[in-house]
PDB file of N, CA and C in Angstrom:
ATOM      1  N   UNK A   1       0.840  -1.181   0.000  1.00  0.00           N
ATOM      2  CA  UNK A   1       0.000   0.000   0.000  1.00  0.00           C
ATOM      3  C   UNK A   1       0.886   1.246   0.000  1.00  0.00           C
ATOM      4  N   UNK A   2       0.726   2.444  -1.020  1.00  0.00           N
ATOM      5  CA  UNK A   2       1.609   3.180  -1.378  1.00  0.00           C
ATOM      6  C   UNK A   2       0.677   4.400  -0.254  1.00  0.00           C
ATOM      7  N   UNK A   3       1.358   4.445   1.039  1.00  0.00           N
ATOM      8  CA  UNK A   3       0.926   5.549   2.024  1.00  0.00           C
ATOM      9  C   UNK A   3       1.571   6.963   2.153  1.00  0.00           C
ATOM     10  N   UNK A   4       0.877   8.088   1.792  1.00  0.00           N
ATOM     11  CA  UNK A   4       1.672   9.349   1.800  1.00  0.00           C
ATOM     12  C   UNK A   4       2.403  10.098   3.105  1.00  0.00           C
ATOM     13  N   UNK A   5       3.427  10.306   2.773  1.00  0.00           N
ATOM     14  CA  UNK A   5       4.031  10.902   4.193  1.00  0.00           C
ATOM     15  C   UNK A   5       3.550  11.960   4.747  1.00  0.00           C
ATOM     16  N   UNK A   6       3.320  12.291   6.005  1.00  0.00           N
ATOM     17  CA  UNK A   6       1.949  13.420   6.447  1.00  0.00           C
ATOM     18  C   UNK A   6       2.811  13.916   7.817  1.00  0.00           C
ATOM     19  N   UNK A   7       3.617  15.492   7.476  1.00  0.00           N
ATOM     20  CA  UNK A   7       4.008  16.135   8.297  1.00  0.00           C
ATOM     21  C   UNK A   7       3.544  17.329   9.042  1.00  0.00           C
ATOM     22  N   UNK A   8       3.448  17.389  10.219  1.00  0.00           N
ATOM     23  CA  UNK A   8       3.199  18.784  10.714  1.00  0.00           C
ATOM     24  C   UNK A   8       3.684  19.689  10.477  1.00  0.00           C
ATOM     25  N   UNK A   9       3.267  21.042  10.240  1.00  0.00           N
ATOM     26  CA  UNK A   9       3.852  22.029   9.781  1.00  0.00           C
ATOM     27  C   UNK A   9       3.058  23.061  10.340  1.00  0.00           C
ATOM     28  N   UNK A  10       4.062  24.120  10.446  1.00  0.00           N
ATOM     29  CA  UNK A  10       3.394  25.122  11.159  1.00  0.00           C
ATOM     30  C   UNK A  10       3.826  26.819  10.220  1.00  0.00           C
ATOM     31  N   UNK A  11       2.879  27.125   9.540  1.00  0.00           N
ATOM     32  CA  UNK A  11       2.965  28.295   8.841  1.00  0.00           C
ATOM     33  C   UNK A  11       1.927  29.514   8.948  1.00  0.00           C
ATOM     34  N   UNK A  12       2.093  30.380   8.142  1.00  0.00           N
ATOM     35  CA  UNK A  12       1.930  32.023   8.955  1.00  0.00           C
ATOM     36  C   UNK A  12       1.157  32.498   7.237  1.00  0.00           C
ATOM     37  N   UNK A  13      -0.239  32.488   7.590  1.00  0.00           N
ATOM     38  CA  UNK A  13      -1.098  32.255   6.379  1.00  0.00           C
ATOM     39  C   UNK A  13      -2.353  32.845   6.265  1.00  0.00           C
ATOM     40  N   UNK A  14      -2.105  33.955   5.334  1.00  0.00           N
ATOM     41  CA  UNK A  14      -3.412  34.966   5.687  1.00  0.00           C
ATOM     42  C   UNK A  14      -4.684  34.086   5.231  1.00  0.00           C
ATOM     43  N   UNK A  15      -5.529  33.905   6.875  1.00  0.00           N
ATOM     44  CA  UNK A  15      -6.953  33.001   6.770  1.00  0.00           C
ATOM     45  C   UNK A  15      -7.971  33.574   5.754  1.00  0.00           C
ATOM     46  N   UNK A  16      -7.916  34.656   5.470  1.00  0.00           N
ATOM     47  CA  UNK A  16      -8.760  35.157   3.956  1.00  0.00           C
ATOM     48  C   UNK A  16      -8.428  33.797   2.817  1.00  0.00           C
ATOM     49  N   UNK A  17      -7.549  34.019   2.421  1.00  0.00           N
ATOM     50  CA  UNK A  17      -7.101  33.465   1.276  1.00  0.00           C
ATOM     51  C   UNK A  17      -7.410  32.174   1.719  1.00  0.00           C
ATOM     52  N   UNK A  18      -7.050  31.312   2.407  1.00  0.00           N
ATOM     53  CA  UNK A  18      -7.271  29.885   2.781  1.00  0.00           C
ATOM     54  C   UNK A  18      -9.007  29.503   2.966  1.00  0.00           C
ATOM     55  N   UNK A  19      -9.918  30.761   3.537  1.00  0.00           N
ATOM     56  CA  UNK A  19     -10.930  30.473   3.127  1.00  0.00           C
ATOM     57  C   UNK A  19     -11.484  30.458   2.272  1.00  0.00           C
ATOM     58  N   UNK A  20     -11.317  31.397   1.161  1.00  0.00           N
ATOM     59  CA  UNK A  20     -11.371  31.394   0.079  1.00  0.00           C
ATOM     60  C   UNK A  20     -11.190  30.559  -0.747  1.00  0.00           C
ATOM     61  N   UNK A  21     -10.282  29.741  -0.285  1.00  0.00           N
ATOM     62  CA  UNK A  21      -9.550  28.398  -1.488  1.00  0.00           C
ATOM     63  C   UNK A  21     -10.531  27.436  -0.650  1.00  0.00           C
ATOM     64  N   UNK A  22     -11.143  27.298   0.417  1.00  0.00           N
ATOM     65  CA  UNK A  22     -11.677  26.225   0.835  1.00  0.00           C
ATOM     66  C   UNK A  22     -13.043  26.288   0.249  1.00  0.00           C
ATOM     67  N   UNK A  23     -13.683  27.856   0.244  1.00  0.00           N
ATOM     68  CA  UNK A  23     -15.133  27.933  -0.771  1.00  0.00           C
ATOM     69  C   UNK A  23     -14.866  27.222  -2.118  1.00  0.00           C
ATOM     70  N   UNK A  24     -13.732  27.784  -2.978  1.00  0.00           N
ATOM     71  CA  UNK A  24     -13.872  27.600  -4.294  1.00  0.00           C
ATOM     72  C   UNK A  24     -13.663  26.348  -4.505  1.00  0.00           C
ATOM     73  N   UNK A  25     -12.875  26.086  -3.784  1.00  0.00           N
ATOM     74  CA  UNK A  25     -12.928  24.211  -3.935  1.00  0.00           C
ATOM     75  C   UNK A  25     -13.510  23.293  -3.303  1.00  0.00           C
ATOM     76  N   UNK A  26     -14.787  23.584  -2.472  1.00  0.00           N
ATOM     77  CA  UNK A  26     -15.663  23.073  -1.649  1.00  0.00           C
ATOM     78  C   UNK A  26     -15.270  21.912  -0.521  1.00  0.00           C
ATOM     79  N   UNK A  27     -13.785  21.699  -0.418  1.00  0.00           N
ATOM     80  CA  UNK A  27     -13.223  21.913   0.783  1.00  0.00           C
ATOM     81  C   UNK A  27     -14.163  21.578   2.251  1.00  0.00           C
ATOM     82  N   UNK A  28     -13.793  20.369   2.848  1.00  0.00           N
ATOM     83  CA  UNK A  28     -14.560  20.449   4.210  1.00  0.00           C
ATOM     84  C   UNK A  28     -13.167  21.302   5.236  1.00  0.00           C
ATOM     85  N   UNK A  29     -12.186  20.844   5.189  1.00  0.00           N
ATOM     86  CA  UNK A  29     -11.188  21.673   6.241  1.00  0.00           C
ATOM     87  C   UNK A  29     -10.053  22.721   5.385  1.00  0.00           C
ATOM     88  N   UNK A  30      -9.605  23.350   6.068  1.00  0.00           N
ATOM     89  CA  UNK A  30      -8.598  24.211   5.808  1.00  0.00           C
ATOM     90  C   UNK A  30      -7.148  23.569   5.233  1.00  0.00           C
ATOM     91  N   UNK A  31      -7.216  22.374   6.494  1.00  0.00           N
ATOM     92  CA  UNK A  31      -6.252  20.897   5.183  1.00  0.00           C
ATOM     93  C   UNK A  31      -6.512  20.484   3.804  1.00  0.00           C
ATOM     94  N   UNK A  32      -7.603  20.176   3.458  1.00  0.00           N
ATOM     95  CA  UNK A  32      -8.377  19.168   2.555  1.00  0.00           C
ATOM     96  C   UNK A  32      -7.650  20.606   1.655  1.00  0.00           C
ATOM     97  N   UNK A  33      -8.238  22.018   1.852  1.00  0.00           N
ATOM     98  CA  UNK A  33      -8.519  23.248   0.809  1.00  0.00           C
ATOM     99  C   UNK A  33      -6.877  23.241   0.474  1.00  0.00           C
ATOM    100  N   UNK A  34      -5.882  23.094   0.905  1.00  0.00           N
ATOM    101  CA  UNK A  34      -4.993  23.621   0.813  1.00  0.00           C
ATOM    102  C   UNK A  34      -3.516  22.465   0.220  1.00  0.00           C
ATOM    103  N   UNK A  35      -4.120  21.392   0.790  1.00  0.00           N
ATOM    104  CA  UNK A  35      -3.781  20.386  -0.230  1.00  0.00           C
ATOM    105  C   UNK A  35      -4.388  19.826  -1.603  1.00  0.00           C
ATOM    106  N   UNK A  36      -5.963  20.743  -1.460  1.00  0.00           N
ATOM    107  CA  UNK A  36      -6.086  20.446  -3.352  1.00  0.00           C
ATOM    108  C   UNK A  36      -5.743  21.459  -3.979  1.00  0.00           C
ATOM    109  N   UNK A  37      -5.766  22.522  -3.230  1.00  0.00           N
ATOM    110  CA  UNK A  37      -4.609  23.655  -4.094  1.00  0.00           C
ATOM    111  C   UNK A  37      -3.108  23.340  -4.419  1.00  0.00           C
ATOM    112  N   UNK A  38      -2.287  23.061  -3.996  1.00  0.00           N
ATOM    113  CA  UNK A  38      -1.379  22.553  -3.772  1.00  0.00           C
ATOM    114  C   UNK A  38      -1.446  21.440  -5.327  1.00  0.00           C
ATOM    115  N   UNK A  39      -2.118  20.465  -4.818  1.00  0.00           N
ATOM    116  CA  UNK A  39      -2.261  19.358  -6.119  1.00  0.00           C
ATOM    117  C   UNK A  39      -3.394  20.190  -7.256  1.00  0.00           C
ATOM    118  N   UNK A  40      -3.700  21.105  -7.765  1.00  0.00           N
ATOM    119  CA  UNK A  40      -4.094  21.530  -8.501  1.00  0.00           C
ATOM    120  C   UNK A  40      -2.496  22.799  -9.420  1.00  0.00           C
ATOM    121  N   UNK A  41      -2.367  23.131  -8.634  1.00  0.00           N
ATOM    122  CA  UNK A  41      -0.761  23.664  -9.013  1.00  0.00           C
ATOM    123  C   UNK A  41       0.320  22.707  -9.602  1.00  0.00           C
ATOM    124  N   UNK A  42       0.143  21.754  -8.788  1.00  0.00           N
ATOM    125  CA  UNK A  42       1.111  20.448  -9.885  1.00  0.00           C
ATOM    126  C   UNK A  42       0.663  20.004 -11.168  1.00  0.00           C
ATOM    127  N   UNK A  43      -0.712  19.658 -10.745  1.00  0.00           N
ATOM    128  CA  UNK A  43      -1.628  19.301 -12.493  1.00  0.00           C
ATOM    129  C   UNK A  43      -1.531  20.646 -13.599  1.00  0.00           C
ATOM    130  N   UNK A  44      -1.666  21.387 -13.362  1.00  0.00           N
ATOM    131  CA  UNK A  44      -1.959  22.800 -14.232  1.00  0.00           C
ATOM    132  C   UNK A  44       0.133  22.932 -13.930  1.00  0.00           C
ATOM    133  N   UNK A  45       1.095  22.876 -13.946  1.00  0.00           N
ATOM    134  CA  UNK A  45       1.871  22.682 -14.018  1.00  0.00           C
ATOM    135  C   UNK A  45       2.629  21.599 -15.133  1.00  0.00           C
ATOM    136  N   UNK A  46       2.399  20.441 -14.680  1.00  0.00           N
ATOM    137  CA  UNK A  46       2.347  19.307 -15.799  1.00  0.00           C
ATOM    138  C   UNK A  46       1.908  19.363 -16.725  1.00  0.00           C
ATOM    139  N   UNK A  47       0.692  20.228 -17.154  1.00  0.00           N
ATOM    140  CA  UNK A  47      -0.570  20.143 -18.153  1.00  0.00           C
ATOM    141  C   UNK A  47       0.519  20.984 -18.982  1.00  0.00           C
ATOM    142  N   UNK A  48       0.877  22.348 -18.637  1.00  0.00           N
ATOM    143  CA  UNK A  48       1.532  23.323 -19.624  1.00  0.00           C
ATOM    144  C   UNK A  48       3.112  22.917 -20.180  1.00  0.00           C
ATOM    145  N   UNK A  49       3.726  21.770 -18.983  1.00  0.00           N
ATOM    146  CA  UNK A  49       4.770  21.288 -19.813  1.00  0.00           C
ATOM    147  C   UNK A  49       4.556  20.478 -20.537  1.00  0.00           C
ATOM    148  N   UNK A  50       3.564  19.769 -20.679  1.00  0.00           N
ATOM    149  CA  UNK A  50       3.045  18.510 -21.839  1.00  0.00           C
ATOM    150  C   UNK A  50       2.821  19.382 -22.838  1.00  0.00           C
ATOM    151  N   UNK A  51       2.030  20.341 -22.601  1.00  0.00           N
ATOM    152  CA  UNK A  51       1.306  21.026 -23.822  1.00  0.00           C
ATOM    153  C   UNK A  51       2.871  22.009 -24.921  1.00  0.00           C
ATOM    154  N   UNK A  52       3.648  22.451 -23.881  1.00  0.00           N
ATOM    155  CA  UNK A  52       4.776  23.243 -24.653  1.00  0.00           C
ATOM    156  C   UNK A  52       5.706  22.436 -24.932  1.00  0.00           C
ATOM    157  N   UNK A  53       5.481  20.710 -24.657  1.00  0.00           N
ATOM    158  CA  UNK A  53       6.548  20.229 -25.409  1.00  0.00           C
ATOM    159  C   UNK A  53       5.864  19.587 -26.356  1.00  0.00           C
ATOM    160  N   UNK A  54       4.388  19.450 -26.957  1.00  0.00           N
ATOM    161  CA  UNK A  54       3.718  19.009 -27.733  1.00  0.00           C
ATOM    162  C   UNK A  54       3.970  19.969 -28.944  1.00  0.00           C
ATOM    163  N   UNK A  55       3.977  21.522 -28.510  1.00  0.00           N
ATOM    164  CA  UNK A  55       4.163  22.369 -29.270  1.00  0.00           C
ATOM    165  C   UNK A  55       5.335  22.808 -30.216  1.00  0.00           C
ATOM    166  N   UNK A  56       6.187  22.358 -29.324  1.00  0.00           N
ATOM    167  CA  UNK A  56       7.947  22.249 -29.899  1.00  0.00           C
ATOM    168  C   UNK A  56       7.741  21.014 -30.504  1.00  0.00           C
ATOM    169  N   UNK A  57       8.072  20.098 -30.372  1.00  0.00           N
ATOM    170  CA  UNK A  57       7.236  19.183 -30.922  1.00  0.00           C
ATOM    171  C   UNK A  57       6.835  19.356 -32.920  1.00  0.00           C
ATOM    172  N   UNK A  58       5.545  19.604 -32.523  1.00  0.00           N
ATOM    173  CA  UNK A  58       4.708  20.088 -33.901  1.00  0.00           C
ATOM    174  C   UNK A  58       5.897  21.409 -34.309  1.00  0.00           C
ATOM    175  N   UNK A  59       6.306  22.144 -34.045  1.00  0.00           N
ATOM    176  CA  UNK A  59       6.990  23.403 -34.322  1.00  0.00           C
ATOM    177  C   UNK A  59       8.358  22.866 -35.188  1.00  0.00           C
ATOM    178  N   UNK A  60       9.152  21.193 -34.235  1.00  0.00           N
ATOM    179  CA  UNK A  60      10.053  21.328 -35.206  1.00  0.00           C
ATOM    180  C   UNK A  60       9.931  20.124 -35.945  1.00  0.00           C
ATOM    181  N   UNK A  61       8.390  19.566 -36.138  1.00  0.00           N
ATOM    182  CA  UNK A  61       7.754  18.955 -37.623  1.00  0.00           C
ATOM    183  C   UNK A  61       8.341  19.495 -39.296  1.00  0.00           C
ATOM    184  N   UNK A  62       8.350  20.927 -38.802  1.00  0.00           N
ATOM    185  CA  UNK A  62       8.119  21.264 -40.149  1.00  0.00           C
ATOM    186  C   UNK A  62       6.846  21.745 -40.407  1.00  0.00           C
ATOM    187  N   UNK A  63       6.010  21.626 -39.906  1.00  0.00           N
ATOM    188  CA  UNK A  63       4.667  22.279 -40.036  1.00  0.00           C
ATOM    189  C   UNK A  63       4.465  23.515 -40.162  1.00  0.00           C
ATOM    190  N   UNK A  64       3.880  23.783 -41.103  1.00  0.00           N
ATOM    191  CA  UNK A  64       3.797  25.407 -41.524  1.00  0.00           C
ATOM    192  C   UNK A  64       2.768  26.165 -40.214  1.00  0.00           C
ATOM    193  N   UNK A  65       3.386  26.726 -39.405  1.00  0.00           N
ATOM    194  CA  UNK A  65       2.104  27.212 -38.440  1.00  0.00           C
ATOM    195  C   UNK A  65       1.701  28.785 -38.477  1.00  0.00           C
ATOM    196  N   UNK A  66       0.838  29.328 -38.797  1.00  0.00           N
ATOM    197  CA  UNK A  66       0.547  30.615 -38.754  1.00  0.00           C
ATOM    198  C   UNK A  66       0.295  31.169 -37.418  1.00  0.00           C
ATOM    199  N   UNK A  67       1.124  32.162 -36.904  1.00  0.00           N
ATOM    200  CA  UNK A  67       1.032  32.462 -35.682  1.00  0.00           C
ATOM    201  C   UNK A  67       0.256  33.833 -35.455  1.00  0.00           C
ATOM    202  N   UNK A  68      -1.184  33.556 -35.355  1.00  0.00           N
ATOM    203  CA  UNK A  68      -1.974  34.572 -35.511  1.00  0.00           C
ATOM    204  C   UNK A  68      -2.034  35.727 -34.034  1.00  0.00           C
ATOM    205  N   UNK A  69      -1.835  35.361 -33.187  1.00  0.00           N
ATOM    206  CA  UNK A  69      -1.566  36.128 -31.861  1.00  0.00           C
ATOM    207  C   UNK A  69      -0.289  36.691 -31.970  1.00  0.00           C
ATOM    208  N   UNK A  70       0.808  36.610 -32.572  1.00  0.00           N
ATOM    209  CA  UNK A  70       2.251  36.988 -32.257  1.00  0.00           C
ATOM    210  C   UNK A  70       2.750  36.904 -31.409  1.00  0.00           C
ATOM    211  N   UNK A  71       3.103  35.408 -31.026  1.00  0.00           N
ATOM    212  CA  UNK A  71       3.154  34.842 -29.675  1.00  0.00           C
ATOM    213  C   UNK A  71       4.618  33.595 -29.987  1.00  0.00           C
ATOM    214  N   UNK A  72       4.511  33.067 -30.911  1.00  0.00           N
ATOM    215  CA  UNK A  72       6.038  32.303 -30.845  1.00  0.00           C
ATOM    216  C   UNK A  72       6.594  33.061 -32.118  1.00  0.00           C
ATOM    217  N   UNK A  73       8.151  32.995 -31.543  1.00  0.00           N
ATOM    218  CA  UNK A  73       8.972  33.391 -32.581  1.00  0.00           C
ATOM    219  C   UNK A  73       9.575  32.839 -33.250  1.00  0.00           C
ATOM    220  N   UNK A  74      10.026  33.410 -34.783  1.00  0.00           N
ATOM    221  CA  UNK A  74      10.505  32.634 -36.123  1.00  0.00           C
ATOM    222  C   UNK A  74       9.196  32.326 -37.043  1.00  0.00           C
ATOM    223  N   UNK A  75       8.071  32.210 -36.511  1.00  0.00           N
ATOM    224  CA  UNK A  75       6.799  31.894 -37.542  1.00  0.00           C
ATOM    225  C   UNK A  75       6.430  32.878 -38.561  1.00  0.00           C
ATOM    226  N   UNK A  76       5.970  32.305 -39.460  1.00  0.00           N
ATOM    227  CA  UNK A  76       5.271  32.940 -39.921  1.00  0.00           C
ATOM    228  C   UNK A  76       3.880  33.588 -39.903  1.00  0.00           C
ATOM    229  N   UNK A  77       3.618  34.870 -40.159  1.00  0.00           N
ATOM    230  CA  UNK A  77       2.289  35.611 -39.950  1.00  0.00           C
ATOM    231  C   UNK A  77       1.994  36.735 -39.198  1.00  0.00           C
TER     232      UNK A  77
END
Protein backbone atom coordinates (compact mmCIF):
# COMPACT_ATOMS: atom_id res chain seq x y z
CA UNK A 1 0.00 0.00 0.00
CA UNK A 2 1.61 3.18 -1.38
CA UNK A 3 0.93 5.55 2.02
CA UNK A 4 1.67 9.35 1.80
CA UNK A 5 4.03 10.90 4.19
CA UNK A 6 1.95 13.42 6.45
CA UNK A 7 4.01 16.13 8.30
CA UNK A 8 3.20 18.78 10.71
CA UNK A 9 3.85 22.03 9.78
CA UNK A 10 3.39 25.12 11.16
CA UNK A 11 2.96 28.30 8.84
CA UNK A 12 1.93 32.02 8.95
CA UNK A 13 -1.10 32.26 6.38
CA UNK A 14 -3.41 34.97 5.69
CA UNK A 15 -6.95 33.00 6.77
CA UNK A 16 -8.76 35.16 3.96
CA UNK A 17 -7.10 33.47 1.28
CA UNK A 18 -7.27 29.88 2.78
CA UNK A 19 -10.93 30.47 3.13
CA UNK A 20 -11.37 31.39 0.08
CA UNK A 21 -9.55 28.40 -1.49
CA UNK A 22 -11.68 26.22 0.84
CA UNK A 23 -15.13 27.93 -0.77
CA UNK A 24 -13.87 27.60 -4.29
CA UNK A 25 -12.93 24.21 -3.94
CA UNK A 26 -15.66 23.07 -1.65
CA UNK A 27 -13.22 21.91 0.78
CA UNK A 28 -14.56 20.45 4.21
CA UNK A 29 -11.19 21.67 6.24
CA UNK A 30 -8.60 24.21 5.81
CA UNK A 31 -6.25 20.90 5.18
CA UNK A 32 -8.38 19.17 2.55
CA UNK A 33 -8.52 23.25 0.81
CA UNK A 34 -4.99 23.62 0.81
CA UNK A 35 -3.78 20.39 -0.23
CA UNK A 36 -6.09 20.45 -3.35
CA UNK A 37 -4.61 23.65 -4.09
CA UNK A 38 -1.38 22.55 -3.77
CA UNK A 39 -2.26 19.36 -6.12
CA UNK A 40 -4.09 21.53 -8.50
CA UNK A 41 -0.76 23.66 -9.01
CA UNK A 42 1.11 20.45 -9.89
CA UNK A 43 -1.63 19.30 -12.49
CA UNK A 44 -1.96 22.80 -14.23
CA UNK A 45 1.87 22.68 -14.02
CA UNK A 46 2.35 19.31 -15.80
CA UNK A 47 -0.57 20.14 -18.15
CA UNK A 48 1.53 23.32 -19.62
CA UNK A 49 4.77 21.29 -19.81
CA UNK A 50 3.04 18.51 -21.84
CA UNK A 51 1.31 21.03 -23.82
CA UNK A 52 4.78 23.24 -24.65
CA UNK A 53 6.55 20.23 -25.41
CA UNK A 54 3.72 19.01 -27.73
CA UNK A 55 4.16 22.37 -29.27
CA UNK A 56 7.95 22.25 -29.90
CA UNK A 57 7.24 19.18 -30.92
CA UNK A 58 4.71 20.09 -33.90
CA UNK A 59 6.99 23.40 -34.32
CA UNK A 60 10.05 21.33 -35.21
CA UNK A 61 7.75 18.96 -37.62
CA UNK A 62 8.12 21.26 -40.15
CA UNK A 63 4.67 22.28 -40.04
CA UNK A 64 3.80 25.41 -41.52
CA UNK A 65 2.10 27.21 -38.44
CA UNK A 66 0.55 30.61 -38.75
CA UNK A 67 1.03 32.46 -35.68
CA UNK A 68 -1.97 34.57 -35.51
CA UNK A 69 -1.57 36.13 -31.86
CA UNK A 70 2.25 36.99 -32.26
CA UNK A 71 3.15 34.84 -29.67
CA UNK A 72 6.04 32.30 -30.84
CA UNK A 73 8.97 33.39 -32.58
CA UNK A 74 10.51 32.63 -36.12
CA UNK A 75 6.80 31.89 -37.54
CA UNK A 76 5.27 32.94 -39.92
CA UNK A 77 2.29 35.61 -39.95
Amino acid sequence: MNEKMVKRKSYRLDEARIKRIQRLLGARTETEAIERAIDEIITEYERNKRAWAATEQLLKSGIEVVDVFGRLEGTPG
